[in-house]
C-alpha atoms as a PDB file:
ATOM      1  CA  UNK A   1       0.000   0.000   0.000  1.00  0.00           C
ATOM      2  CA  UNK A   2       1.559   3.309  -1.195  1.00  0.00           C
ATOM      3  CA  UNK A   3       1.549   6.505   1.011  1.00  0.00           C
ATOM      4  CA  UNK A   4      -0.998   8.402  -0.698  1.00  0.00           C
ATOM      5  CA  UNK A   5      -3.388   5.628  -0.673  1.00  0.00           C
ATOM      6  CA  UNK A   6      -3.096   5.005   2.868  1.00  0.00           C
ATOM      7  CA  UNK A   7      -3.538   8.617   3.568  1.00  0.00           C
ATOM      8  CA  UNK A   8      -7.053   8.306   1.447  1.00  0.00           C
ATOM      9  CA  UNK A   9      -7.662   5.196   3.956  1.00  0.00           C
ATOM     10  CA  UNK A  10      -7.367   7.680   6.934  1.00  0.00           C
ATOM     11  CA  UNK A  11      -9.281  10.872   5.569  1.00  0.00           C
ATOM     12  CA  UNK A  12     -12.495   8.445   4.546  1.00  0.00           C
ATOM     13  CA  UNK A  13     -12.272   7.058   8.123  1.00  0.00           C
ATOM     14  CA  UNK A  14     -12.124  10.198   9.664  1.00  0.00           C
ATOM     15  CA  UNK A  15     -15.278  11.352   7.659  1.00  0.00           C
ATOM     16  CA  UNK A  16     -17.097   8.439   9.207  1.00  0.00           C
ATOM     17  CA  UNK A  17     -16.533   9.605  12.792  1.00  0.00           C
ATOM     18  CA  UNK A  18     -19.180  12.255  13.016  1.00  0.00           C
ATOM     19  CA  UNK A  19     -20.709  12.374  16.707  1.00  0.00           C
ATOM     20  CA  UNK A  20     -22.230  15.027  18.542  1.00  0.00           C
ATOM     21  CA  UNK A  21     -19.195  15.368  21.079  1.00  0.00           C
ATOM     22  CA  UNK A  22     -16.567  15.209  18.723  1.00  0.00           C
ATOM     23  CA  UNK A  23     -18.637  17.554  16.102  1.00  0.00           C
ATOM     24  CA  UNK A  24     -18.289  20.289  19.210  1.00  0.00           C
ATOM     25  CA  UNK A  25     -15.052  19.469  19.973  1.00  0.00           C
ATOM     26  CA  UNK A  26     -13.829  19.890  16.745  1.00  0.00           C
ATOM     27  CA  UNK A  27     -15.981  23.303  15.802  1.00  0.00           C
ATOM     28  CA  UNK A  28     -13.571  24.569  19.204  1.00  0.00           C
ATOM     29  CA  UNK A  29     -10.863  23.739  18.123  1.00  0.00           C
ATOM     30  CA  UNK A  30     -11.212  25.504  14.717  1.00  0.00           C
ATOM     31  CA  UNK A  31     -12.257  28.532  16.343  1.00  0.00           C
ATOM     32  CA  UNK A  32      -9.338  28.504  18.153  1.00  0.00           C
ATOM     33  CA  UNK A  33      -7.603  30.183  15.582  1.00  0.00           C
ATOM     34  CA  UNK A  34      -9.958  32.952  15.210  1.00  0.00           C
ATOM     35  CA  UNK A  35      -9.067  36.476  16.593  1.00  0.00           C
ATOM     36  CA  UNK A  36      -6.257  35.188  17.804  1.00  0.00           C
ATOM     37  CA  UNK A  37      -6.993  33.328  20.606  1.00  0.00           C
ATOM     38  CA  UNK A  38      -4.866  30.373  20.095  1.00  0.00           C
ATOM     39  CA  UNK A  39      -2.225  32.967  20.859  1.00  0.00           C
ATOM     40  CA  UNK A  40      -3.444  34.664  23.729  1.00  0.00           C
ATOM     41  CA  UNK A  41      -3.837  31.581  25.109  1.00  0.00           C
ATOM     42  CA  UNK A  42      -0.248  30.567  24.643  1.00  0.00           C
ATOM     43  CA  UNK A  43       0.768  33.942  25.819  1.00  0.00           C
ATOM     44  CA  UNK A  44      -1.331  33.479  28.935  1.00  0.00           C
ATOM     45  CA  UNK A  45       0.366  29.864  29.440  1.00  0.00           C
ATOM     46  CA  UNK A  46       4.021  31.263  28.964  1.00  0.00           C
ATOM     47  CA  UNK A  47       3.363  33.731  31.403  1.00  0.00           C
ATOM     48  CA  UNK A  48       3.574  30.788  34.177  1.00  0.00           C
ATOM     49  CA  UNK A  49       6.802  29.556  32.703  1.00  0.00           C
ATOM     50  CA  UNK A  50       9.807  32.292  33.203  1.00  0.00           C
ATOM     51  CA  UNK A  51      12.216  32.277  30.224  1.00  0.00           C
ATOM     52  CA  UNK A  52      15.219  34.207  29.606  1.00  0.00           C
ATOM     53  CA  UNK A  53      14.312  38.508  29.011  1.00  0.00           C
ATOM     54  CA  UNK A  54      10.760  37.521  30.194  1.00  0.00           C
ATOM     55  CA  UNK A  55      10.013  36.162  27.044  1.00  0.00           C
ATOM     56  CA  UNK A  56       6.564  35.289  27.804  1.00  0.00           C
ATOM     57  CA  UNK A  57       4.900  38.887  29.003  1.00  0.00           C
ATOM     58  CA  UNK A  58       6.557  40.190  25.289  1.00  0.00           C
ATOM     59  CA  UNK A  59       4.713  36.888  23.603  1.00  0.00           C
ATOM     60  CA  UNK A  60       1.278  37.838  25.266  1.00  0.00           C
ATOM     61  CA  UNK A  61       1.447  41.817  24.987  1.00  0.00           C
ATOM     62  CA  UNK A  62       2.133  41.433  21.238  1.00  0.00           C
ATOM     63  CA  UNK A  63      -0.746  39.122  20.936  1.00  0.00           C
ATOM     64  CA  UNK A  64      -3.493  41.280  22.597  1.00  0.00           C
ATOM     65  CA  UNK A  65      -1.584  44.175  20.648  1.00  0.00           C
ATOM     66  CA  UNK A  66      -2.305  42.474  17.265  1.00  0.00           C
ATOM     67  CA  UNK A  67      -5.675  41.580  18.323  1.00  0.00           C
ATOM     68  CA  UNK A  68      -6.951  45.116  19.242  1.00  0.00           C
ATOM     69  CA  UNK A  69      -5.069  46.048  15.872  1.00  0.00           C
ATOM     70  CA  UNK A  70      -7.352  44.413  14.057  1.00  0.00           C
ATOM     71  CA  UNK A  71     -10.427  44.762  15.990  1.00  0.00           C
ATOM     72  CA  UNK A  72     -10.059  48.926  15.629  1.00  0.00           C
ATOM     73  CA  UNK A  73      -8.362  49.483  12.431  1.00  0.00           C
ATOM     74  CA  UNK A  74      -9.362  46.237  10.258  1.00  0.00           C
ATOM     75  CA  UNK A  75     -13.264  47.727   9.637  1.00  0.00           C
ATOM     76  CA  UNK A  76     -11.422  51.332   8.680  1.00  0.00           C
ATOM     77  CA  UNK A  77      -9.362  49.389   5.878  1.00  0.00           C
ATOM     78  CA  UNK A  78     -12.233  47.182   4.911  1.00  0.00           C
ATOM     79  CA  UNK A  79     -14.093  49.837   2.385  1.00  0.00           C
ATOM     80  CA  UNK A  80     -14.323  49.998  -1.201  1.00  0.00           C
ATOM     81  CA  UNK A  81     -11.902  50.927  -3.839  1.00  0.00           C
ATOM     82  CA  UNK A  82     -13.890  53.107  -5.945  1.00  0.00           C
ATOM     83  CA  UNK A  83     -15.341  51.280  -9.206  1.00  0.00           C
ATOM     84  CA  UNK A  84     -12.376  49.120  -9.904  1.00  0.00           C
ATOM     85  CA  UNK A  85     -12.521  47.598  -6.449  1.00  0.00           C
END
């Protein structure tokens, strides 16, 4: 069996195990990834672990810097381009 037909193997399995648990387990862990919060997160969870030039406080400050960023300034950018937009 060749690689890429074992990997079809595994994706058509993985179709077949739709549950309700797992269905909302998996929609929160793709939302993760939204907004940024996967990062915060990992920010928040470095803060506990002290690294060299407290590398964990500049993780999670850039973070909720790039997340305000683009809560405040991403619906300024967001309008048209005049007719060829």
């Amino acid at each position: 069996m060749d690689l890429q037909a074992l990997e079809l193997s595994f994706l058509l399995h993985l179709q077949e195990l739709h549950t309700p648990v797992l269905d909302g387990i998996m929609t929160v862990i793709t939302h993760l990834g939204d907004g940024g919060v996967l990062f915060i997160a990992m920010g928040v969870l470095m803060l506990f672990f002290p690294g060299p030039e407290r590398w964990g406080w500049r993780f999670f400050c850039r973070c909720l810097v790039d997340f305000w960023w683009e809560i405040c300034f991403s619906r300024i950018w967001r309008r048209g381009r005049g007719p060829a937009g």
